[in-house]
PDB file of N, CA and C in Angstrom:
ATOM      1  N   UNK A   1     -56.803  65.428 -17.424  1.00  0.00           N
ATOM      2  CA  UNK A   1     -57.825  65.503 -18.452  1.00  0.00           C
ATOM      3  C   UNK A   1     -59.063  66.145 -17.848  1.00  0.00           C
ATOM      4  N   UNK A   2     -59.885  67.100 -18.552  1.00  0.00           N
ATOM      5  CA  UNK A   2     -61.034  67.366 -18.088  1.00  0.00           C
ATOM      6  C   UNK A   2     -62.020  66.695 -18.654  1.00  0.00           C
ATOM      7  N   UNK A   3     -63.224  66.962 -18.164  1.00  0.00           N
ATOM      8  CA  UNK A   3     -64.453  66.907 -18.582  1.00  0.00           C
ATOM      9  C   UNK A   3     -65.418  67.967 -18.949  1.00  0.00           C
ATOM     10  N   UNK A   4     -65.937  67.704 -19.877  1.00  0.00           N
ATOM     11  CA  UNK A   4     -67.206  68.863 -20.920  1.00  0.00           C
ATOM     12  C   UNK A   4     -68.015  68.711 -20.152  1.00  0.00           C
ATOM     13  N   UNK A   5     -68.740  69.499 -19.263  1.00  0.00           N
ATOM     14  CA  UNK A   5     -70.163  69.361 -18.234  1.00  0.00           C
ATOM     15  C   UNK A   5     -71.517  69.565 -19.696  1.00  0.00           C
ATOM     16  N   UNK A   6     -71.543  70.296 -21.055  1.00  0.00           N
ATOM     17  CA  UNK A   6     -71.782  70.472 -22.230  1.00  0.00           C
ATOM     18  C   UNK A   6     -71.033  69.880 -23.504  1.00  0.00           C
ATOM     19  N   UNK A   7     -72.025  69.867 -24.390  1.00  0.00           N
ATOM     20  CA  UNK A   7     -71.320  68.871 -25.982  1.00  0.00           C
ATOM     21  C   UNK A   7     -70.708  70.227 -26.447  1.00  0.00           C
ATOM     22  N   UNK A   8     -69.752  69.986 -27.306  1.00  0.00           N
ATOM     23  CA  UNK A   8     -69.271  71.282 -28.455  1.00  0.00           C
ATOM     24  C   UNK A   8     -69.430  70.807 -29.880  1.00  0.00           C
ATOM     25  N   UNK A   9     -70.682  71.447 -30.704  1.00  0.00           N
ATOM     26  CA  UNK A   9     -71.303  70.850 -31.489  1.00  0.00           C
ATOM     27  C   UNK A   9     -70.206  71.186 -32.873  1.00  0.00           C
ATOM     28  N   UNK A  10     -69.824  70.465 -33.727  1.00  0.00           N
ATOM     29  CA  UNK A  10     -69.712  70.592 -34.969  1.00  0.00           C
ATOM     30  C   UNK A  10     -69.941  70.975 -36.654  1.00  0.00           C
ATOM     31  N   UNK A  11     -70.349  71.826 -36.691  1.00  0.00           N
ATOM     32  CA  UNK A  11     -71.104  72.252 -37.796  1.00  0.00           C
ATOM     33  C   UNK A  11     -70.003  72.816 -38.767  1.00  0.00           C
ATOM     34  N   UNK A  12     -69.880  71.973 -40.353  1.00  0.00           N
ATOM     35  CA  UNK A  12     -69.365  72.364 -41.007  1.00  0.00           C
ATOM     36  C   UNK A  12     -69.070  73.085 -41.580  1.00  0.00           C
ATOM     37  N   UNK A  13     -70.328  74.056 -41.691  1.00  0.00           N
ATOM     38  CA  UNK A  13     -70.040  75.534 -42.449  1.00  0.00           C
ATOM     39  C   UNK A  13     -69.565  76.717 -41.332  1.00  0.00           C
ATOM     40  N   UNK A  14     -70.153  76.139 -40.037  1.00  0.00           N
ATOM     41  CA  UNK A  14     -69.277  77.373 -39.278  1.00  0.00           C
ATOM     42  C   UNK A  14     -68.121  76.976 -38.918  1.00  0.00           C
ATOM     43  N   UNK A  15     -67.945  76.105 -38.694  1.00  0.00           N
ATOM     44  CA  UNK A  15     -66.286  75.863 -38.279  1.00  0.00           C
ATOM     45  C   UNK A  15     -65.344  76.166 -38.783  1.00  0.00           C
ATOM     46  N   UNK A  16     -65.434  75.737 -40.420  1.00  0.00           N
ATOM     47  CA  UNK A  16     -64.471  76.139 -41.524  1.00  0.00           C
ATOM     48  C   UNK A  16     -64.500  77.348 -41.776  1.00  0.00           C
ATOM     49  N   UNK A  17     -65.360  78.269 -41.203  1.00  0.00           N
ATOM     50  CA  UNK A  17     -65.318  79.203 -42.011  1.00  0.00           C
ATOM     51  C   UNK A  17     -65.203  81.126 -40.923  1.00  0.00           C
ATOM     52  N   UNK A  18     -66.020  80.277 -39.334  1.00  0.00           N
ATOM     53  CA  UNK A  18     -65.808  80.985 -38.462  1.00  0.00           C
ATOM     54  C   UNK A  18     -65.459  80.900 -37.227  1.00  0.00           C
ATOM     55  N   UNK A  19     -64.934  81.942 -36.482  1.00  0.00           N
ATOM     56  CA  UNK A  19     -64.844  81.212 -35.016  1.00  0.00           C
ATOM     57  C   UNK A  19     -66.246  80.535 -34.190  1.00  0.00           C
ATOM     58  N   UNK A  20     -65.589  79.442 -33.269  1.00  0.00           N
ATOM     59  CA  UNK A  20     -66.841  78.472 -32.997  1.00  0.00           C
ATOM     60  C   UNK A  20     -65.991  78.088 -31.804  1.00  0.00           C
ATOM     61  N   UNK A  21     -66.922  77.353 -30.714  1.00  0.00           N
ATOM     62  CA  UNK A  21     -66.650  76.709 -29.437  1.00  0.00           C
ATOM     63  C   UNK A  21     -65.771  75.688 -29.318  1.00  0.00           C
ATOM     64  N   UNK A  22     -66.482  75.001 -30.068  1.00  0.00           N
ATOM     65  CA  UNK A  22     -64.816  73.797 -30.427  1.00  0.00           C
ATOM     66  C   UNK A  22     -63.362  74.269 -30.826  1.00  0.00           C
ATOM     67  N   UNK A  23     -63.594  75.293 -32.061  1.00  0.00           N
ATOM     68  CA  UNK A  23     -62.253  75.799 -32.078  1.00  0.00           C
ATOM     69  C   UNK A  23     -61.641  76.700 -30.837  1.00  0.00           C
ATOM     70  N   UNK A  24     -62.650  77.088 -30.183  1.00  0.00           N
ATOM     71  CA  UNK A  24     -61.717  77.872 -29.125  1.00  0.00           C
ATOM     72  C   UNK A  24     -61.380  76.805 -27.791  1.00  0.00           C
ATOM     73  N   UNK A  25     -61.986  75.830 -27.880  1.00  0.00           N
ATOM     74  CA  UNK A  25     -61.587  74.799 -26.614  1.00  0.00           C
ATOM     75  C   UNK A  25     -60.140  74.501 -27.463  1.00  0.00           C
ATOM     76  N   UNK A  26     -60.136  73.740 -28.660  1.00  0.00           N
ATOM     77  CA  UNK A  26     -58.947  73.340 -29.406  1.00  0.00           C
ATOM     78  C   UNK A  26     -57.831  74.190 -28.983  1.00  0.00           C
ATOM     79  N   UNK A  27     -57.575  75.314 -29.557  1.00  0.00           N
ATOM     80  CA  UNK A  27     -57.164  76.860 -28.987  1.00  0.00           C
ATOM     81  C   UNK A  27     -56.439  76.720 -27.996  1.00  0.00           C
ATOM     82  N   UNK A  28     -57.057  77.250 -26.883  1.00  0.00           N
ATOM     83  CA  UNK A  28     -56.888  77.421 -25.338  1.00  0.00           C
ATOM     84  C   UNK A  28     -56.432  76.214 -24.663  1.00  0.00           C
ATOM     85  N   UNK A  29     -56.134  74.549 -25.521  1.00  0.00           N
ATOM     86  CA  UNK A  29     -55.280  73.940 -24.814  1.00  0.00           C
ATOM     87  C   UNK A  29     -54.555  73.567 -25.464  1.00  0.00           C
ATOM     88  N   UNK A  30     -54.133  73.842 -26.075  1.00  0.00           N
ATOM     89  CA  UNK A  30     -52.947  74.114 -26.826  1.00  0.00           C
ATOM     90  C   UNK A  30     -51.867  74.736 -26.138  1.00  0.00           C
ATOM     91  N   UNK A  31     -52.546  76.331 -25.792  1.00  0.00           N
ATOM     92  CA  UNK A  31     -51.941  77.227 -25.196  1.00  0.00           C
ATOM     93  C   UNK A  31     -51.807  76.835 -23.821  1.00  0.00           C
ATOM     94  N   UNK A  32     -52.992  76.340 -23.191  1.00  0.00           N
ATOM     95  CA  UNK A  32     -52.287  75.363 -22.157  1.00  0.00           C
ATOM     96  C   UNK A  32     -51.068  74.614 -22.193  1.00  0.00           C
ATOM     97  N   UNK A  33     -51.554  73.283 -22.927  1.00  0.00           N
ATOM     98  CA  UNK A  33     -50.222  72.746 -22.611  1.00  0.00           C
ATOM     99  C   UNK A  33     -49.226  72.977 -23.150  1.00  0.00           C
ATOM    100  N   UNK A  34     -48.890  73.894 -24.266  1.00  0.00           N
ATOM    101  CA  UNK A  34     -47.371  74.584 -23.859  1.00  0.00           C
ATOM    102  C   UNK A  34     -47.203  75.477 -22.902  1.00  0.00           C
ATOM    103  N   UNK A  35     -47.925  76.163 -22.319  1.00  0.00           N
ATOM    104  CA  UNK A  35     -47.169  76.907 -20.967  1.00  0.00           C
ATOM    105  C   UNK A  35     -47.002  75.876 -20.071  1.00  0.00           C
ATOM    106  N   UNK A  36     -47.733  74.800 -19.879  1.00  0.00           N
ATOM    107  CA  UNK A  36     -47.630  73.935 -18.699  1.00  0.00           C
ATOM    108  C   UNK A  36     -46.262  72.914 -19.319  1.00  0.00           C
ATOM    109  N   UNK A  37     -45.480  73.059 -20.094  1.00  0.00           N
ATOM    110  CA  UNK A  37     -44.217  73.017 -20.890  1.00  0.00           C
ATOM    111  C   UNK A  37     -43.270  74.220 -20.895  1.00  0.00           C
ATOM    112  N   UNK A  38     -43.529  74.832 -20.151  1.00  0.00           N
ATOM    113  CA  UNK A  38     -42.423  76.180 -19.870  1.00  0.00           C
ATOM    114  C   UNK A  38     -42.192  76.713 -20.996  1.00  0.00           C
ATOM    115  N   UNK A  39     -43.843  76.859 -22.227  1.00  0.00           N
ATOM    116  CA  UNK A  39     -43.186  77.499 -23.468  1.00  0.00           C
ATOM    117  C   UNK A  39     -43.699  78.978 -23.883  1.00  0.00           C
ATOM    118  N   UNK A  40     -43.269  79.945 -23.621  1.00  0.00           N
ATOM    119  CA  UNK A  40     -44.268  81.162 -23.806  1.00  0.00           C
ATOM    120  C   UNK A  40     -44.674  80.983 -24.881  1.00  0.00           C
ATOM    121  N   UNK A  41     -45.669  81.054 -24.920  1.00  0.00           N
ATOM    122  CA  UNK A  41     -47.093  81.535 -26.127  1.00  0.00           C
ATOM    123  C   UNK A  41     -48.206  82.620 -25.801  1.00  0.00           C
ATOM    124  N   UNK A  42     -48.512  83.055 -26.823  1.00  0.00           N
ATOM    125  CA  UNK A  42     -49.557  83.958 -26.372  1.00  0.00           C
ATOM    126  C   UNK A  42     -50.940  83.698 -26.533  1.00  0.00           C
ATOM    127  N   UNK A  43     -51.165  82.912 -27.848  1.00  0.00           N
ATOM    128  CA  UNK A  43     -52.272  82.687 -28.850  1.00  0.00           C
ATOM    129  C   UNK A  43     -52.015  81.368 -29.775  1.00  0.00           C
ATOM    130  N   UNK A  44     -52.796  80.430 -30.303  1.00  0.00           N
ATOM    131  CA  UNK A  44     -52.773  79.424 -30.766  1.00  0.00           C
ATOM    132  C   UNK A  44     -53.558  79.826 -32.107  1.00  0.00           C
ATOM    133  N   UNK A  45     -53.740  79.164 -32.999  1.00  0.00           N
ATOM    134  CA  UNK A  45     -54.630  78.901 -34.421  1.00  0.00           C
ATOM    135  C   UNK A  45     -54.868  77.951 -34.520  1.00  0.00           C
ATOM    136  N   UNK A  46     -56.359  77.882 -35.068  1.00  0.00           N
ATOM    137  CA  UNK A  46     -56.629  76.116 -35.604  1.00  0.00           C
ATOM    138  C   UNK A  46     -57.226  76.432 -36.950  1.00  0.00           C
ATOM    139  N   UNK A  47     -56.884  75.220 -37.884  1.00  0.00           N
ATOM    140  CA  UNK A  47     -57.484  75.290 -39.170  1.00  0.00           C
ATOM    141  C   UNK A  47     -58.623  74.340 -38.668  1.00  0.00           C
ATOM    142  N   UNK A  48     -60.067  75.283 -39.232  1.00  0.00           N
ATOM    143  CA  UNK A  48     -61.181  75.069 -39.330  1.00  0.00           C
ATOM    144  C   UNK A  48     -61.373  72.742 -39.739  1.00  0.00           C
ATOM    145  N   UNK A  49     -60.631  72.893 -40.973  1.00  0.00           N
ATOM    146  CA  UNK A  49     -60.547  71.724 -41.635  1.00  0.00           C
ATOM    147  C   UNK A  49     -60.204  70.672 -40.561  1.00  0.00           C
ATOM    148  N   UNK A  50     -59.858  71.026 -40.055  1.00  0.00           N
ATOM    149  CA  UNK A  50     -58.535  69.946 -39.143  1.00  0.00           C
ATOM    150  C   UNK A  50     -59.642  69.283 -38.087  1.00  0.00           C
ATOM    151  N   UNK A  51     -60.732  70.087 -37.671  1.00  0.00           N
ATOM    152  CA  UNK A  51     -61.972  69.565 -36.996  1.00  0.00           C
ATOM    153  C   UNK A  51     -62.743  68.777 -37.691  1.00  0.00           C
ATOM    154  N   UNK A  52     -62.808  67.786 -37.138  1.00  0.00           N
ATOM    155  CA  UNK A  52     -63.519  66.581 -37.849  1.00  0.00           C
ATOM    156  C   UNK A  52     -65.152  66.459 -37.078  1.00  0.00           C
ATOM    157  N   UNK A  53     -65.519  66.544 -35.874  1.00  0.00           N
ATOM    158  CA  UNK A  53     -66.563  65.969 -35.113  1.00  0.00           C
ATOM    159  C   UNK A  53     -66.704  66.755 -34.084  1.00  0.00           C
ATOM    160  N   UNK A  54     -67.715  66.929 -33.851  1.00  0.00           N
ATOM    161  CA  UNK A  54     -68.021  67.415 -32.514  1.00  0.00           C
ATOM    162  C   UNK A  54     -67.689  66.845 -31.360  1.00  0.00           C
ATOM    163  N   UNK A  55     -67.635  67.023 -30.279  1.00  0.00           N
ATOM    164  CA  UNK A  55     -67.419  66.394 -28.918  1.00  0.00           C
ATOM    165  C   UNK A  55     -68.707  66.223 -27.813  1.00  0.00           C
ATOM    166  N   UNK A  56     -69.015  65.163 -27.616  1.00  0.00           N
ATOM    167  CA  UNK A  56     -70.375  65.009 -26.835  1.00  0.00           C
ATOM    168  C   UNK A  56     -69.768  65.012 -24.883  1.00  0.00           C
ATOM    169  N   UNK A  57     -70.903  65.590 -24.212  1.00  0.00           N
ATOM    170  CA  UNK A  57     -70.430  66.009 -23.018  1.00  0.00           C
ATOM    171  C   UNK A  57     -70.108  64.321 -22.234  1.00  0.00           C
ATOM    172  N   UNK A  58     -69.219  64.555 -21.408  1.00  0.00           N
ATOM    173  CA  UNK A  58     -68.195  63.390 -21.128  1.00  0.00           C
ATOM    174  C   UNK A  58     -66.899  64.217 -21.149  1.00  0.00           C
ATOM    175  N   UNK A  59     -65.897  62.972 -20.703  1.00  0.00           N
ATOM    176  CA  UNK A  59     -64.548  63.033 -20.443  1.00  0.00           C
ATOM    177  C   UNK A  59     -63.855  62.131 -21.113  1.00  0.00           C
ATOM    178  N   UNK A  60     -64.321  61.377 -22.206  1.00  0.00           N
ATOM    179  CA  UNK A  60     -63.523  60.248 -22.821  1.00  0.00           C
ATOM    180  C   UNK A  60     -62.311  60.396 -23.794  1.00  0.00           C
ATOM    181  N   UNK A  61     -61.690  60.086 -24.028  1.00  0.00           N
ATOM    182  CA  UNK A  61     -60.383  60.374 -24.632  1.00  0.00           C
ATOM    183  C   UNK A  61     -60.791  59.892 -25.942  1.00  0.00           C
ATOM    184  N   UNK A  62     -61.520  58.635 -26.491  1.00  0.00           N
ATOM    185  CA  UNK A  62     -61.614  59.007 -27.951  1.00  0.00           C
ATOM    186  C   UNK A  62     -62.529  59.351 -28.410  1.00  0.00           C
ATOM    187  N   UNK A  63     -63.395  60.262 -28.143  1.00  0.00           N
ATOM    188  CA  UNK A  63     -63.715  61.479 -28.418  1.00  0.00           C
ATOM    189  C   UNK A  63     -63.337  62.371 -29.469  1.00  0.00           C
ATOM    190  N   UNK A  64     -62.031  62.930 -28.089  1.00  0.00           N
ATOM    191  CA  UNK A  64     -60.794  63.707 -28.439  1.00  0.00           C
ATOM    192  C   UNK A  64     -60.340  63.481 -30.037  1.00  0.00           C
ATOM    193  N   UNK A  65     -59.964  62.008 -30.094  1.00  0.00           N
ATOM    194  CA  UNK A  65     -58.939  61.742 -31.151  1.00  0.00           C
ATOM    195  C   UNK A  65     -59.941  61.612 -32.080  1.00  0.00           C
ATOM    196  N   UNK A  66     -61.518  60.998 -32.209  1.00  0.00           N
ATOM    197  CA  UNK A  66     -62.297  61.560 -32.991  1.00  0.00           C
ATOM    198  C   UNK A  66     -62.420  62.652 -33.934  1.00  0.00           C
ATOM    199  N   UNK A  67     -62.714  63.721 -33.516  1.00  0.00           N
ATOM    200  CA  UNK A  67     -62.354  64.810 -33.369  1.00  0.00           C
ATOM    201  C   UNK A  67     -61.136  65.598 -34.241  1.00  0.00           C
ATOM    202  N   UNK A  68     -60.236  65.136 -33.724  1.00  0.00           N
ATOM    203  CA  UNK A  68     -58.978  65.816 -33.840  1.00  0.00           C
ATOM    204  C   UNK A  68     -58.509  64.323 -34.605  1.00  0.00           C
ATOM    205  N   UNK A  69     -58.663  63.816 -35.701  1.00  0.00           N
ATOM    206  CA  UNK A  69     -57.508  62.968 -36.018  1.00  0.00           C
ATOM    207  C   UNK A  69     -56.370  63.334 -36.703  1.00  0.00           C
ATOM    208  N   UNK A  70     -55.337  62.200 -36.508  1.00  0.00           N
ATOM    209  CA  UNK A  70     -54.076  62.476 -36.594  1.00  0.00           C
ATOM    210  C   UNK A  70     -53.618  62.920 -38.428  1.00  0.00           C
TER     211      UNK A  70
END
């Protein structure tokens, strides 16, 4: 697990609607952990919607699930 040394702020009208920091952290581990799953990928997508909260700097895991709920 890492840690955010910075928050990745949440803002509803840009998220849903453009690319933003959170969505590209979302993104890029994704694509992580399927290669670190022996799965070629090239590129990931996130629906804007699917972001719920921002992430404040820390390493805590519910956060994460904050965030990202199921």
């Amino acid at each position: 697990m890492g840690v955010s040394s910075d928050k990745f702020e949440f803002k509803n009208n840009i998220t849903r609607y453009q690319e933003s920091a959170i969505g590209n952290l979302v993104c890029d581990s994704v694509v992580g952990y399927l290669k670190d799953c022996n799965i070629s990928v090239d590129f990931a997508m996130m629906n804007g919607g699917g972001i719920r909260f921002g992430l404040p700097k820390g390493d805590k895991k519910e956060h994460i699930l904050t965030a990202l709920p199921k």
